[in-house]
Protein backbone atom coordinates (compact mmCIF):
# COMPACT_ATOMS: atom_id res chain seq x y z
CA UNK A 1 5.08 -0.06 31.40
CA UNK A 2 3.48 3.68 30.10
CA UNK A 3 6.74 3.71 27.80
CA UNK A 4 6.15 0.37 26.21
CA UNK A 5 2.48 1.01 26.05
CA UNK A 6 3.27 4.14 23.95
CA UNK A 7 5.74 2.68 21.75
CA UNK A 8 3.85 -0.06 20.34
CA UNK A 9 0.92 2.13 20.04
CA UNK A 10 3.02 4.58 17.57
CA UNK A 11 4.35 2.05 15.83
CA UNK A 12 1.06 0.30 15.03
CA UNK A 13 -0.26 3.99 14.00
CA UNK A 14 2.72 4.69 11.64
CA UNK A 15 2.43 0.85 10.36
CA UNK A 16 -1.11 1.16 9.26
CA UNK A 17 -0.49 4.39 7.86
CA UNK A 18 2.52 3.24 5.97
CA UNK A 19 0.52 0.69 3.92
CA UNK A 20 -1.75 2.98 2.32
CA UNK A 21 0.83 4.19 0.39
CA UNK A 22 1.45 1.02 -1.88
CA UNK A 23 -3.28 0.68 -1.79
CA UNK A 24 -3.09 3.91 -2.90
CA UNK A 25 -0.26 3.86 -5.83
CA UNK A 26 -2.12 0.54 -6.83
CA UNK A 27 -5.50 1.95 -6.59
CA UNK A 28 -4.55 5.07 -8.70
CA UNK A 29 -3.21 2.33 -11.10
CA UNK A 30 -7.21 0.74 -11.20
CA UNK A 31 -5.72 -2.41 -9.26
CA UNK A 32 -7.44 -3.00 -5.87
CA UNK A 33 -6.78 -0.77 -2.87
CA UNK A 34 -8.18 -3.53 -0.15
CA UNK A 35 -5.65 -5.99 -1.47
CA UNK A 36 -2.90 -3.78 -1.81
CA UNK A 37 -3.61 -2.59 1.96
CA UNK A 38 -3.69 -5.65 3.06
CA UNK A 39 -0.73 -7.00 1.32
CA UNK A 40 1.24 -4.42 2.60
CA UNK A 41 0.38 -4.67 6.17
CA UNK A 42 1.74 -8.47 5.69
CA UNK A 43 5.24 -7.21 3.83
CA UNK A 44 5.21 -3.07 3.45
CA UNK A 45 8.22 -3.49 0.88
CA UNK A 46 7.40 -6.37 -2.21
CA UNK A 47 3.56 -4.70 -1.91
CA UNK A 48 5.09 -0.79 -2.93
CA UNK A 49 7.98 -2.65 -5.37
CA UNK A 50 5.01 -4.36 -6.97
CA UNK A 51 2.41 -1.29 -6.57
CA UNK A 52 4.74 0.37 -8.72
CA UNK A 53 5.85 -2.28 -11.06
CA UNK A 54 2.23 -3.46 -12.10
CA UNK A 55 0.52 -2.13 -15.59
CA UNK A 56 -1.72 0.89 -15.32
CA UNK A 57 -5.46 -0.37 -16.03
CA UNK A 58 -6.73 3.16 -16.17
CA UNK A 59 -5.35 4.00 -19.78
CA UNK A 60 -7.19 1.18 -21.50
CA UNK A 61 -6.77 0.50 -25.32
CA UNK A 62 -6.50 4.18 -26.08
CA UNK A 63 -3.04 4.46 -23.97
CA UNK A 64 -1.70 1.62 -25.52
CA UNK A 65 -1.45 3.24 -29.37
């Protein structure tokens, strides 16, 4: 009972920290990092595919010349 107890508690703790890593690619990007989070805790692997596929918004009009 201790053992299961333990096991879902590390893997909620590593699953939560696992989807900042997509927020926080898309939020260094200037995309949202609530809605990244969130869409990776739902599916962890098309939110960092698409975290790292979307346009960065931080370079404006001046990175696009």
């Amino acid at each position: 009972m201790f053992t299961n107890w333990v096991f879902w508690t590390i893997f909620i703790i590593v699953w939560v920290a696992l989807a900042f890593w997509p927020a926080r690619v898309a939020g260094r990007k200037g995309h949202s990092f609530i809605g990244y989070f969130i869409f990776s805790l739902v599916f962890f692997p098309a939110a960092l595919l698409v975290a790292y596929l979307v346009e960065d918004r931080t370079q404006g009009a001046a990175g696009m010349a």
